[in-house]
PDB file of N, CA and C in Angstrom:
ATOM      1  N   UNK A   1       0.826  -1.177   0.000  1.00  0.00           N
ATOM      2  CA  UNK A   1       0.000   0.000   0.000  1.00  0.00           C
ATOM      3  C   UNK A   1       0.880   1.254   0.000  1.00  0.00           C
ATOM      4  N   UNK A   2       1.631   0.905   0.820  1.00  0.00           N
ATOM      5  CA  UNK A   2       2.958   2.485   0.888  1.00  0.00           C
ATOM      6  C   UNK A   2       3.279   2.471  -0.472  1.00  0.00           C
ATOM      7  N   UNK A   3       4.074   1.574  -1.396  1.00  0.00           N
ATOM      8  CA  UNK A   3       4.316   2.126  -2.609  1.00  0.00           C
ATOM      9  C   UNK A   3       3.680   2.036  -3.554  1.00  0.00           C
ATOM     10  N   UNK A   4       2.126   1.752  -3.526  1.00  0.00           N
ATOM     11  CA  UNK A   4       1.011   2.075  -4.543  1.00  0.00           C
ATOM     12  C   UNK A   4       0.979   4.171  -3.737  1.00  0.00           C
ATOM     13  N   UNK A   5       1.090   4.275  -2.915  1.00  0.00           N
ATOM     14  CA  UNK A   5       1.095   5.616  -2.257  1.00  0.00           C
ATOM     15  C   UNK A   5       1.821   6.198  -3.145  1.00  0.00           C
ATOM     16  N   UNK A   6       3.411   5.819  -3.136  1.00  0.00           N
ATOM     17  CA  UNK A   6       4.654   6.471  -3.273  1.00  0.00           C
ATOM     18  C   UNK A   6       4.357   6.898  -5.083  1.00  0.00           C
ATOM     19  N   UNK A   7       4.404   5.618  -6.173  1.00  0.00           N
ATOM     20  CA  UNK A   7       4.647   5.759  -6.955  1.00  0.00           C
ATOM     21  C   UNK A   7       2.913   5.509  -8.226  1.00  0.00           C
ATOM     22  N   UNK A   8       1.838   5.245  -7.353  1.00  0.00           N
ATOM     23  CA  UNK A   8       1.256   5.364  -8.069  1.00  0.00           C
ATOM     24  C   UNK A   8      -0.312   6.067  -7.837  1.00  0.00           C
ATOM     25  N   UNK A   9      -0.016   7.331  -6.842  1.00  0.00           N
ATOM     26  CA  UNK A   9      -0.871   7.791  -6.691  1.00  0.00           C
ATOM     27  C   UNK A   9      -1.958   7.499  -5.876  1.00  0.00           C
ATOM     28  N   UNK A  10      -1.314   6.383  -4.859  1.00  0.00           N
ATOM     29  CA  UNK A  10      -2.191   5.646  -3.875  1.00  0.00           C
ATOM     30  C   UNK A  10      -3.199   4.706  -4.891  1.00  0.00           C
ATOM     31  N   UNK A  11      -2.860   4.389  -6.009  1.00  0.00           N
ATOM     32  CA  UNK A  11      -3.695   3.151  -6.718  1.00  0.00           C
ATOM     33  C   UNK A  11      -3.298   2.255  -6.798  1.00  0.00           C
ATOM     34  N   UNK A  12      -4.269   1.028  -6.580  1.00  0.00           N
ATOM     35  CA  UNK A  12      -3.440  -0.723  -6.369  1.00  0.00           C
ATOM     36  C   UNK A  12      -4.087  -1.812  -7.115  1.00  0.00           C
ATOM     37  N   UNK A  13      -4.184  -2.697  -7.837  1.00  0.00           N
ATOM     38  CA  UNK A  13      -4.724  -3.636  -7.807  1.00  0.00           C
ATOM     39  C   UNK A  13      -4.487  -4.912  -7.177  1.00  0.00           C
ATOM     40  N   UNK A  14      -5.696  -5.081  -6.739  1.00  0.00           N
ATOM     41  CA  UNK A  14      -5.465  -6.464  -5.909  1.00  0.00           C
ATOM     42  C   UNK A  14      -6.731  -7.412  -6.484  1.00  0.00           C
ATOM     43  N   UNK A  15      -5.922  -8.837  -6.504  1.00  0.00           N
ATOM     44  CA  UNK A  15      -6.253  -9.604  -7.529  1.00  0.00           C
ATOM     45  C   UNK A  15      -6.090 -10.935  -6.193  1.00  0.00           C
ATOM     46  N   UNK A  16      -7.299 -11.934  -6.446  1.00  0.00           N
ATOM     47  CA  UNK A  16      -7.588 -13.141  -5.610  1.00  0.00           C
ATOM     48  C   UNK A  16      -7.941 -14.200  -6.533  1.00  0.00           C
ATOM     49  N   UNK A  17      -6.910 -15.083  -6.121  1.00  0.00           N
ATOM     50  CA  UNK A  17      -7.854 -16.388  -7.140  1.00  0.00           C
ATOM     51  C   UNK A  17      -8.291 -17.319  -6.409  1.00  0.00           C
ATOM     52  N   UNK A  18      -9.179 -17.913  -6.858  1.00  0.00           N
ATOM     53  CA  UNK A  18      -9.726 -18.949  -6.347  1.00  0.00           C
ATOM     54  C   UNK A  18     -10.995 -19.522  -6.569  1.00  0.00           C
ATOM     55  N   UNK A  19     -12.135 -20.165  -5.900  1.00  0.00           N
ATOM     56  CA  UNK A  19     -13.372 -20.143  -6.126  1.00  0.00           C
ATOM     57  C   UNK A  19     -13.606 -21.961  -6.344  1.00  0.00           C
ATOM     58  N   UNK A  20     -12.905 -22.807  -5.932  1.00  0.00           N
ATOM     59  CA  UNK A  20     -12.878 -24.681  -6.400  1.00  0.00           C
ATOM     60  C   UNK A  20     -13.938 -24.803  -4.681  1.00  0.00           C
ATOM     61  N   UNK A  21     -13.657 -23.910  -3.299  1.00  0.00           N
ATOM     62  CA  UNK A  21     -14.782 -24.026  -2.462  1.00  0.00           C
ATOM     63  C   UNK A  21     -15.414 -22.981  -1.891  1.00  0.00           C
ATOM     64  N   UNK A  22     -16.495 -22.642  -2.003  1.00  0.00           N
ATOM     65  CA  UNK A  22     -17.016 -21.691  -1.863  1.00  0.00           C
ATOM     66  C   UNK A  22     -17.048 -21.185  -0.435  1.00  0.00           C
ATOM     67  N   UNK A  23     -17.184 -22.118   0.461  1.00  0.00           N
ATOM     68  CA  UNK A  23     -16.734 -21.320   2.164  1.00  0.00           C
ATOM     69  C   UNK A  23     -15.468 -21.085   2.020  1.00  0.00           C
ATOM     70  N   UNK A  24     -14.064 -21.809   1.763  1.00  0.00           N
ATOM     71  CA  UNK A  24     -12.758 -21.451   1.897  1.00  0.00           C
ATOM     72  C   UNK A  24     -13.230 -19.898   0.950  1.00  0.00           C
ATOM     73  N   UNK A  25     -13.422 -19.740  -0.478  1.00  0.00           N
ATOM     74  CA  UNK A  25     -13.351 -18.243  -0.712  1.00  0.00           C
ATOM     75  C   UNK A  25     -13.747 -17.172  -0.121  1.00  0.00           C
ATOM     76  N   UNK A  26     -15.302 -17.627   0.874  1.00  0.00           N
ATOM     77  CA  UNK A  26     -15.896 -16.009   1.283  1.00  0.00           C
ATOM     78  C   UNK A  26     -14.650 -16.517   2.609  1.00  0.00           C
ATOM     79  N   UNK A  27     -14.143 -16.953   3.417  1.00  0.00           N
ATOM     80  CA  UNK A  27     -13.175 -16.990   4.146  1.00  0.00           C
ATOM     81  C   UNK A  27     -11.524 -16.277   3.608  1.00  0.00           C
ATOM     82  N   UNK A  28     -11.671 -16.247   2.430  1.00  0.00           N
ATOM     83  CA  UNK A  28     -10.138 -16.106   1.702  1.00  0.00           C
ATOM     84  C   UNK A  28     -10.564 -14.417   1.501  1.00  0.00           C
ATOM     85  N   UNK A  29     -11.775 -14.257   0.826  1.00  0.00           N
ATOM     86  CA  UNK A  29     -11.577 -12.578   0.653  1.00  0.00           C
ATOM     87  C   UNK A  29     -12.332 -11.906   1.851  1.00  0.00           C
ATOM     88  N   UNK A  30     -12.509 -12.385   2.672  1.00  0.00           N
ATOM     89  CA  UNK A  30     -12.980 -11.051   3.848  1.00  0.00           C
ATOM     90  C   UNK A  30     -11.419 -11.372   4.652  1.00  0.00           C
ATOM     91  N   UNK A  31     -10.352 -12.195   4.388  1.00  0.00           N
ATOM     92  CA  UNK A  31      -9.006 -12.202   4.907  1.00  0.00           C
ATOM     93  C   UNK A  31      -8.166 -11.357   4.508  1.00  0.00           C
ATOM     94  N   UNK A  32      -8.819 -11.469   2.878  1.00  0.00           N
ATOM     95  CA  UNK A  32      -8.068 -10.400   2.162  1.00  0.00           C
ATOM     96  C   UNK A  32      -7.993  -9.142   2.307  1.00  0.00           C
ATOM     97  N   UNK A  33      -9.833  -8.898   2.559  1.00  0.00           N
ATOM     98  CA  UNK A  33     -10.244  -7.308   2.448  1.00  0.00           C
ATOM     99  C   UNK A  33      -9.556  -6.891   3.819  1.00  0.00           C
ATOM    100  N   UNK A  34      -9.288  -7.419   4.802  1.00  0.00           N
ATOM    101  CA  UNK A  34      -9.366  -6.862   5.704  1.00  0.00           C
ATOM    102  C   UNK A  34      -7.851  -6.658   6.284  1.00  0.00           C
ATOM    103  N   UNK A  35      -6.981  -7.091   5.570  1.00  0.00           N
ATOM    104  CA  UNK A  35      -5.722  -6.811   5.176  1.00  0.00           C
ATOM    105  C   UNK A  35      -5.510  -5.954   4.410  1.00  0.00           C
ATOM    106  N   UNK A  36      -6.126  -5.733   3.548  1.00  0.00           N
ATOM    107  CA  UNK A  36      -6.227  -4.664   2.801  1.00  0.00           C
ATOM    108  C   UNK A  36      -6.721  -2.869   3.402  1.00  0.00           C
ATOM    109  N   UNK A  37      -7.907  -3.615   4.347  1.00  0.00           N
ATOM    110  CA  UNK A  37      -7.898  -2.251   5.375  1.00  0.00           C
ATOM    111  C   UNK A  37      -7.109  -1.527   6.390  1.00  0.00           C
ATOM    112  N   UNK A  38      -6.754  -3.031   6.895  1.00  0.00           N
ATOM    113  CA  UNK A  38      -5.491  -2.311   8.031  1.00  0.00           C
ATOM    114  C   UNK A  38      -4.294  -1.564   7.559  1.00  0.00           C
ATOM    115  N   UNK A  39      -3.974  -1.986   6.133  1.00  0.00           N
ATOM    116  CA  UNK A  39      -3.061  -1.224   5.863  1.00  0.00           C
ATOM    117  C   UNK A  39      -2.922  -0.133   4.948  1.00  0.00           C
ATOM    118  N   UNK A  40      -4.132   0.639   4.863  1.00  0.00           N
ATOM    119  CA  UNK A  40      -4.347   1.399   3.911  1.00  0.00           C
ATOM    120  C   UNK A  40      -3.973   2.190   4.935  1.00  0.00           C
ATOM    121  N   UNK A  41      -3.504   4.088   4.104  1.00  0.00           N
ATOM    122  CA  UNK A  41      -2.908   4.373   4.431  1.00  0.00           C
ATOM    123  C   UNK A  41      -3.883   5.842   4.413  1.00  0.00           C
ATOM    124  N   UNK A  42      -4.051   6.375   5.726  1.00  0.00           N
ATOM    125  CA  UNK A  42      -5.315   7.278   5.913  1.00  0.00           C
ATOM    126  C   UNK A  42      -4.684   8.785   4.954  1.00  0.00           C
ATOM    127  N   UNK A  43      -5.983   9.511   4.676  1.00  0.00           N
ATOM    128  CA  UNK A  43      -6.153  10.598   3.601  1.00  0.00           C
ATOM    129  C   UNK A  43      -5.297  12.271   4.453  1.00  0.00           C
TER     130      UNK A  43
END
């Protein structure tokens, strides 16, 4: 997140694969998202 900050204007893509079980995925992206929140980087 710091160097989507640094060098791209605070823009990121974030990309998850998966989807073969459907509880492991909604388990895999609210792991994700929420990694994704803690480290965002306030305005």
């Amino acid at each position: 997140m710091a160097l989507a900050e640094k060098h791209a204007e605070g823009r990121i893509v974030s990309v998850l694969e998966g989807g073969y079980n459907p509880a492991g995925l909604v388990s895999a992206v609210l792991a994700h998202m929420q990694a994704m929140r803690e480290t965002a980087i306030p305005s």
